[in-house]
C-alpha atoms as a PDB file:
ATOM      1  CA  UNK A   1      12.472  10.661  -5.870  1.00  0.00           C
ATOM      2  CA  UNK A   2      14.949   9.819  -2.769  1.00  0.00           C
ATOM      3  CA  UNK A   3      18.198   8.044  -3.327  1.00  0.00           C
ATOM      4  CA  UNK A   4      16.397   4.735  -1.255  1.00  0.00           C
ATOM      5  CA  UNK A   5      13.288   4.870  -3.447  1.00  0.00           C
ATOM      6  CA  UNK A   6      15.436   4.672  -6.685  1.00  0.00           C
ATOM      7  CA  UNK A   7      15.981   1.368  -5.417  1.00  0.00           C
ATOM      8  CA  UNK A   8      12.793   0.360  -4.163  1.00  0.00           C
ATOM      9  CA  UNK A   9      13.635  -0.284  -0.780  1.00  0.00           C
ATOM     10  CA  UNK A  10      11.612   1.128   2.389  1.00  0.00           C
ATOM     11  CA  UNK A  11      13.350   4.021   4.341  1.00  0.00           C
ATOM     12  CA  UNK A  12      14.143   4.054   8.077  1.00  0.00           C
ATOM     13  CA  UNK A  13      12.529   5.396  10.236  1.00  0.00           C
ATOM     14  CA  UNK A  14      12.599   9.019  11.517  1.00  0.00           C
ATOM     15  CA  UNK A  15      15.656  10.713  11.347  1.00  0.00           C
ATOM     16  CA  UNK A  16      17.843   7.929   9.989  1.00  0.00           C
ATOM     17  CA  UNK A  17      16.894   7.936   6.436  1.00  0.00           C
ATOM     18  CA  UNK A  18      18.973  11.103   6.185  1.00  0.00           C
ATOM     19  CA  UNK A  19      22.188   8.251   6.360  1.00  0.00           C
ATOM     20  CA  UNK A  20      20.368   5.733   4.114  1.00  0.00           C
ATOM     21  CA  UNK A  21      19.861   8.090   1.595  1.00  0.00           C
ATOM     22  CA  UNK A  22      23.299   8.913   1.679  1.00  0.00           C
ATOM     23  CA  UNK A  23      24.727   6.008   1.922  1.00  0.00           C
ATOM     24  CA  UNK A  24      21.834   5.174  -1.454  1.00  0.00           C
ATOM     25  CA  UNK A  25      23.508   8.090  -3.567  1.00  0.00           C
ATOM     26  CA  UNK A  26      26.061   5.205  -4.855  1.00  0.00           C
ATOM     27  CA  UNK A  27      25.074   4.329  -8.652  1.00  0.00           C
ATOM     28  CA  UNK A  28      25.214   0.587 -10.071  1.00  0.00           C
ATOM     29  CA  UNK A  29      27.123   1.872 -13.814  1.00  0.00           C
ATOM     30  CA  UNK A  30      26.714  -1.708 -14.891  1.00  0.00           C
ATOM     31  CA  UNK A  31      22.814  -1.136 -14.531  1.00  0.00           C
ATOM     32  CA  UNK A  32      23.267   2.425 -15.563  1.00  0.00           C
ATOM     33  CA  UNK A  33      21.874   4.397 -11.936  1.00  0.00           C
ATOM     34  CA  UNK A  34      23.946   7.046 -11.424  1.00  0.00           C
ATOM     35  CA  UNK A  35      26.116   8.032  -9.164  1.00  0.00           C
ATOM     36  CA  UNK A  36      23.875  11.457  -7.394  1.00  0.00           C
ATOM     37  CA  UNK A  37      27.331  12.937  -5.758  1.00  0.00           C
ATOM     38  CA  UNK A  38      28.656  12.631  -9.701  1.00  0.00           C
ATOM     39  CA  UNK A  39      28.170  15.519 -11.214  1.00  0.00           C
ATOM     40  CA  UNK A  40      27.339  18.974  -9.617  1.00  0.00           C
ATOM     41  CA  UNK A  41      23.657  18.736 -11.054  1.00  0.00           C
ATOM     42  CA  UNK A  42      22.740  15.423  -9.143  1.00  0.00           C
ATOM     43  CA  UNK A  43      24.501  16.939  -5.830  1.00  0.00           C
ATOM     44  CA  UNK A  44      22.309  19.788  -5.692  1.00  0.00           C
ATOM     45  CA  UNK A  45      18.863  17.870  -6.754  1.00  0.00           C
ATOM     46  CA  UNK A  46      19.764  15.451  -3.842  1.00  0.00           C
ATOM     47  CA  UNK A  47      21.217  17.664  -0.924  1.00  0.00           C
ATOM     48  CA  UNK A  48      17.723  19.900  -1.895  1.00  0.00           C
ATOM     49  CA  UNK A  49      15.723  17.155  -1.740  1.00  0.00           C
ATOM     50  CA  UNK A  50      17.009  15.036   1.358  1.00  0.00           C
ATOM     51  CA  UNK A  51      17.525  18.225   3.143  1.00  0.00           C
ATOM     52  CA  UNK A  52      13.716  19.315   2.642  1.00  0.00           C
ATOM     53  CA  UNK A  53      12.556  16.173   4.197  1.00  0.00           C
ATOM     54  CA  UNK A  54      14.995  15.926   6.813  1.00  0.00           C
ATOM     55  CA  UNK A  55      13.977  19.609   8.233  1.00  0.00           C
ATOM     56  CA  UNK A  56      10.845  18.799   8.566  1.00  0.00           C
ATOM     57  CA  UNK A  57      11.387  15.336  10.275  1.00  0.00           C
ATOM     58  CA  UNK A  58      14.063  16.925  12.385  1.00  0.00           C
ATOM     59  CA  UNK A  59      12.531  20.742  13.196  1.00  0.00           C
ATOM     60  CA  UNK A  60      16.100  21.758  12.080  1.00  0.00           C
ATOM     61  CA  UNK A  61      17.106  25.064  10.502  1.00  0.00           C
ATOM     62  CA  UNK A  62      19.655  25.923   8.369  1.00  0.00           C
ATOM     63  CA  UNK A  63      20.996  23.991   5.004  1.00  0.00           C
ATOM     64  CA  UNK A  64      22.570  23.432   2.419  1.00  0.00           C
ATOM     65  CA  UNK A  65      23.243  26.696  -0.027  1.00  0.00           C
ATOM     66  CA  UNK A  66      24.239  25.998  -3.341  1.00  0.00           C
ATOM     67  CA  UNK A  67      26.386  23.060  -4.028  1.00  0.00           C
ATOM     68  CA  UNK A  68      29.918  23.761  -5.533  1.00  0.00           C
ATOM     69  CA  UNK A  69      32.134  20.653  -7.640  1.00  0.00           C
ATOM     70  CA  UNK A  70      34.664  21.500  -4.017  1.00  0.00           C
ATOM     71  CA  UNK A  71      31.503  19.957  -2.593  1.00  0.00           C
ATOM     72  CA  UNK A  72      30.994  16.911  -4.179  1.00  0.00           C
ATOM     73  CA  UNK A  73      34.513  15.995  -2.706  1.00  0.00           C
ATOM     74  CA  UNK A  74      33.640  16.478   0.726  1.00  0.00           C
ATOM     75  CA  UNK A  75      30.293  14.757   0.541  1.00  0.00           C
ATOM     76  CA  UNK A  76      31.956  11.854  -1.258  1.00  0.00           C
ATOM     77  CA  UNK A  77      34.063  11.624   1.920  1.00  0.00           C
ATOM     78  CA  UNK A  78      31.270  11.489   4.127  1.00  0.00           C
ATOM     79  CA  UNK A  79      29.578   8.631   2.429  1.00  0.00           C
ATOM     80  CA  UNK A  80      32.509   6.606   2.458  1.00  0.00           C
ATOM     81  CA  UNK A  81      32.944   7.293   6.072  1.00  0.00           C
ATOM     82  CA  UNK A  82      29.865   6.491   7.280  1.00  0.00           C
ATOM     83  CA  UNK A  83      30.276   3.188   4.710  1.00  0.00           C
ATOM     84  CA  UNK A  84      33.478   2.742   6.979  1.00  0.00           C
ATOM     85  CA  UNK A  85      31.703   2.782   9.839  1.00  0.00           C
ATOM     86  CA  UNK A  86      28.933   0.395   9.083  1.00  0.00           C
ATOM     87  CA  UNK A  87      31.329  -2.185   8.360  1.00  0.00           C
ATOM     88  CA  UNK A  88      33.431  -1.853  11.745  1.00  0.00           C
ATOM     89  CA  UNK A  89      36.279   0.205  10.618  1.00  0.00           C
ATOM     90  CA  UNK A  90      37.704   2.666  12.544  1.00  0.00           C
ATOM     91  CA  UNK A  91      37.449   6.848  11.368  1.00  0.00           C
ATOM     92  CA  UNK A  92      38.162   9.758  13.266  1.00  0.00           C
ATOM     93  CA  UNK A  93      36.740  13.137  12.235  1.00  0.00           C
ATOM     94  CA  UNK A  94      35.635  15.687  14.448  1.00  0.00           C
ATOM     95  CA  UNK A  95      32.112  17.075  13.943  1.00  0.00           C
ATOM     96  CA  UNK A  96      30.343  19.391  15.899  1.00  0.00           C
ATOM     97  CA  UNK A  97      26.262  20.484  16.472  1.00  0.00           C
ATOM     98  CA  UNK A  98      23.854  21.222  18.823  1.00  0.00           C
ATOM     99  CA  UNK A  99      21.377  20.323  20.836  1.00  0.00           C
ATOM    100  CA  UNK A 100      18.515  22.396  21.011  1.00  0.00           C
ATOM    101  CA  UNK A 101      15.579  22.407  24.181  1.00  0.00           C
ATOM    102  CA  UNK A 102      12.267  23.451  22.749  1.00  0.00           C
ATOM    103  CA  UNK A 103       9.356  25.454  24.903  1.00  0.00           C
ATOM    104  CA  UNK A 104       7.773  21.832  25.135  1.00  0.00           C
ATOM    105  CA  UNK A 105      10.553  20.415  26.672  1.00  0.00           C
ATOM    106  CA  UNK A 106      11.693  18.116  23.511  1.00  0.00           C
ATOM    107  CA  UNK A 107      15.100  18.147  22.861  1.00  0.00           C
ATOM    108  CA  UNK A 108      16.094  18.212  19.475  1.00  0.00           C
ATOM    109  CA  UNK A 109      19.105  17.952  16.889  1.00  0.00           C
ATOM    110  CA  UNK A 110      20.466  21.454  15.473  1.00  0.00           C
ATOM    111  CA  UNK A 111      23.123  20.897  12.858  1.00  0.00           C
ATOM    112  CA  UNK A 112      26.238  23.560  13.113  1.00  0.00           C
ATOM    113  CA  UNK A 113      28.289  25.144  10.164  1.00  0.00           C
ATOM    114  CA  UNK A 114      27.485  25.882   6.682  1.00  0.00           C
ATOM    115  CA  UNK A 115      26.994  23.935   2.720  1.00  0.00           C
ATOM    116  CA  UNK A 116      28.170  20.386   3.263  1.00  0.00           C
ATOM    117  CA  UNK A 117      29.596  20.959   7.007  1.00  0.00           C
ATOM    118  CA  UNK A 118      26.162  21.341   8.223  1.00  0.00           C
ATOM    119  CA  UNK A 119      24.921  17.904   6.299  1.00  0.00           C
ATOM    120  CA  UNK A 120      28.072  16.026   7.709  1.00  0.00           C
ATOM    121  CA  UNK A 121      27.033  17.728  11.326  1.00  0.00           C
ATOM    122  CA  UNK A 122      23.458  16.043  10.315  1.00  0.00           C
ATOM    123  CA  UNK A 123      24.284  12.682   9.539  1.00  0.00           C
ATOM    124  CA  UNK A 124      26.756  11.924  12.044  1.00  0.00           C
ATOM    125  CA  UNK A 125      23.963  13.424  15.020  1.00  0.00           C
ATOM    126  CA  UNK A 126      21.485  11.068  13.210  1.00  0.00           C
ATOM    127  CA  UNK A 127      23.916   8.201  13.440  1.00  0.00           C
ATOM    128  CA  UNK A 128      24.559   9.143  17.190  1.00  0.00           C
ATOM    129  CA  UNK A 129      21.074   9.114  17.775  1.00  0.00           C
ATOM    130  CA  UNK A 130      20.136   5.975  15.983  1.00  0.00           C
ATOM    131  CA  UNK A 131      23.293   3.968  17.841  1.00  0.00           C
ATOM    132  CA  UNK A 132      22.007   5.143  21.264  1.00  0.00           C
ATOM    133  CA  UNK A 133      18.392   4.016  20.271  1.00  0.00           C
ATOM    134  CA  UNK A 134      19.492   0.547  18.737  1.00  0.00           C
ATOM    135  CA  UNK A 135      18.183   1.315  15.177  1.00  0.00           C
ATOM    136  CA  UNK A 136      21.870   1.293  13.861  1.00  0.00           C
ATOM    137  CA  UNK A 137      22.654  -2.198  13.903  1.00  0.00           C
ATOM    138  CA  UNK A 138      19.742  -2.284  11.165  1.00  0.00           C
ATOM    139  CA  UNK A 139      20.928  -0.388   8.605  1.00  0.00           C
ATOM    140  CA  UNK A 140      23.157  -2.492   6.405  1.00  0.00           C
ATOM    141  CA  UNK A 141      24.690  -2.353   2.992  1.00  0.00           C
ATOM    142  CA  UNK A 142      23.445  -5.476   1.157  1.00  0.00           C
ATOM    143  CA  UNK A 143      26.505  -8.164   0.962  1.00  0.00           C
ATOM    144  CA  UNK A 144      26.282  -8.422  -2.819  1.00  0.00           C
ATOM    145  CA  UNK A 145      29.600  -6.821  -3.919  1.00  0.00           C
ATOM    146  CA  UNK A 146      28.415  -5.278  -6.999  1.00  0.00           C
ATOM    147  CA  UNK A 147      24.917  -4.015  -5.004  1.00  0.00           C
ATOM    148  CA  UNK A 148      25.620  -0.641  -3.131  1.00  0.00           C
ATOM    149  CA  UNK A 149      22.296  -0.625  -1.350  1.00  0.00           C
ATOM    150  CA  UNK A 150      21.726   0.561   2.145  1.00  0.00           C
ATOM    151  CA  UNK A 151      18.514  -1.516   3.399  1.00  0.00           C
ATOM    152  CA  UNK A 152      16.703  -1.459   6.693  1.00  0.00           C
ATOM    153  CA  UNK A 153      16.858  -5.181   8.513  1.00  0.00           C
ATOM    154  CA  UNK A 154      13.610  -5.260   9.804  1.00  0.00           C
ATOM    155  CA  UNK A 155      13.533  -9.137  10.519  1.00  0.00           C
ATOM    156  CA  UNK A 156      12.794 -10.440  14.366  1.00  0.00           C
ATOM    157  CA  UNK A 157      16.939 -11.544  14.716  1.00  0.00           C
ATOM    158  CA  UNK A 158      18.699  -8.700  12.261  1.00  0.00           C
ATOM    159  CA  UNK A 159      19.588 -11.785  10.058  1.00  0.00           C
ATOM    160  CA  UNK A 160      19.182 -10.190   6.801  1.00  0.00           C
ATOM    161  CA  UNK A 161      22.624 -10.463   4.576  1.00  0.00           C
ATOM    162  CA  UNK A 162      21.018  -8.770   1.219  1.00  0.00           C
ATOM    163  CA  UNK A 163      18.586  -5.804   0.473  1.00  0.00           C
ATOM    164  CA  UNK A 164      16.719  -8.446  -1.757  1.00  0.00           C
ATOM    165  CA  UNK A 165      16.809 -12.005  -1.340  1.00  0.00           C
ATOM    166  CA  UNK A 166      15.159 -12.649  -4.941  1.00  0.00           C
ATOM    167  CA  UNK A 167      17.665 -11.017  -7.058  1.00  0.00           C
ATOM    168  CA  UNK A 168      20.805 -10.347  -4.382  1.00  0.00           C
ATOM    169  CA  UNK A 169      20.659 -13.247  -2.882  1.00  0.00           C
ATOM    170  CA  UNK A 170      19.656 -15.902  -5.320  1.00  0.00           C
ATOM    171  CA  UNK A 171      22.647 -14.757  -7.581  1.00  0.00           C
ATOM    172  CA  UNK A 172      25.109 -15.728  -4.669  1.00  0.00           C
ATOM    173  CA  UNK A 173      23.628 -18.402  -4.243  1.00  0.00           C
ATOM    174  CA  UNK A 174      24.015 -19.003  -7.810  1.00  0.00           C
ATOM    175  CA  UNK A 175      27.638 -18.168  -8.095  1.00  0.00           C
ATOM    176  CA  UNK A 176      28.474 -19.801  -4.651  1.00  0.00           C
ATOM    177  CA  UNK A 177      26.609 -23.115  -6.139  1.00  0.00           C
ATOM    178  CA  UNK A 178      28.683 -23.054  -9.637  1.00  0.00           C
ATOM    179  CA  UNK A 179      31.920 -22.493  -7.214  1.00  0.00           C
ATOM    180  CA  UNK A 180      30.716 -25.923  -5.385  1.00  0.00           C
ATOM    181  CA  UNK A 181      30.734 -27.715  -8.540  1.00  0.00           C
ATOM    182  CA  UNK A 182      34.066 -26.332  -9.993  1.00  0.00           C
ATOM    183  CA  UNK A 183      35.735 -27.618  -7.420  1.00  0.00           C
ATOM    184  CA  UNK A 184      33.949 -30.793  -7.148  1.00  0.00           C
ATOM    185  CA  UNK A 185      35.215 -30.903 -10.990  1.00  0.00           C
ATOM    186  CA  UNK A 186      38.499 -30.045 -10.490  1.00  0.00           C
ATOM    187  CA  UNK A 187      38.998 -32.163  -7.017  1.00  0.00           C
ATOM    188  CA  UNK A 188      38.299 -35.565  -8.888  1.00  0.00           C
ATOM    189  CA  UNK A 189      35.823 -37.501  -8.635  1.00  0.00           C
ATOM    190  CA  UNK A 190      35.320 -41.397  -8.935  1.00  0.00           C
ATOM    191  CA  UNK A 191      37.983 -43.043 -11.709  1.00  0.00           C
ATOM    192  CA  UNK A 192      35.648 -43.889 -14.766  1.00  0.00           C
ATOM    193  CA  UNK A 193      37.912 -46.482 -15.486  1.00  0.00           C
ATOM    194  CA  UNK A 194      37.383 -48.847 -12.652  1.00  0.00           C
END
């Protein structure tokens, strides 16, 4: 099971689930899911997993070896950066790969480095891929404060605020509705008395 799937949400397309699923490692502890960059155990079944599908999307080579607890550190990082740079902040790192020509003619993504350098060197080609083919303006983190979700916006105008309207978006609606009528409440309303 991916990261995405845990939530029930549909992946992007091609390369760019590699970032959603990242971005989906964040656990909900009020709905006890776990975080999958907690604990050294969860790191490895994801970076195996993702990794494995992303090779064979990709025609990459190379990996991730064995995940160390110095690793979850570093992989922590790169979620938050790439959650940095889906909402408009600004983060300079300096990452490296290659681009590789095949017989055919393709050319192709080939991550550099080694363990969690060569995931970052992943991700942030995917993201340069997916912001030069305008599929990153599509990935979003739902708006619900306590959701973590990564969703694909697959609406005609790239409207969508939350990764599900029924339970996302009806409870701030919800709260947003109560907030209306506290301050209705507390703004005074007609004088009973007259």
């Amino acid at each position: 099971m991916s990261a995405t799937s845990r939530y029930r949400l549909d992946e992007a397309a091609g390369g760019l689930f590699l970032v959603q699923d990242l971005l989906n490692t964040r656990g909900v502890p009020a709905h006890e899911v776990p975080d999958l960059l907690g604990t050294v155990a969860d790191a490895r079944r994801w970076t195996g997993s993702v990794v494995r599908r992303w090779k064979q999307t990709s025609r990459a080579t190379g990996g991730v070896r064995r995940t160390t607890s110095a690793d979850l550190v570093a992989l922590r990082r790169l979620r938050r950066d790439v959650e940095r740079v889906m909402a408009g902040e600004p983060v300079q790192r300096e990452v490296s790969c290659r681009l590789l020509l095949d017989g055919d003619g393709a050319v192709r993504l080939q991550p550099t480095g080694e363990g969690v350098r060569w995931l970052t060197s992943a991700v942030w080609g995917e993201v340069l891929l997916a912001q030069r083919d305008g599929t990153w303006p599509r990935l979003k983190t739902c708006r619900n404060r306590h959701c973590p979700c990564a969703f694909v916006d697959l609406s005609r105008n790239r409207s969508r605020v939350w990764h599900d309207v029924h339970t996302c978006g009806n409870a701030a609606n919800l709260r947003a509705s109560r907030a209306r009528l506290r301050a209705g409440d507390a703004g005074g309303g007609p004088d009973p008395e007259s």
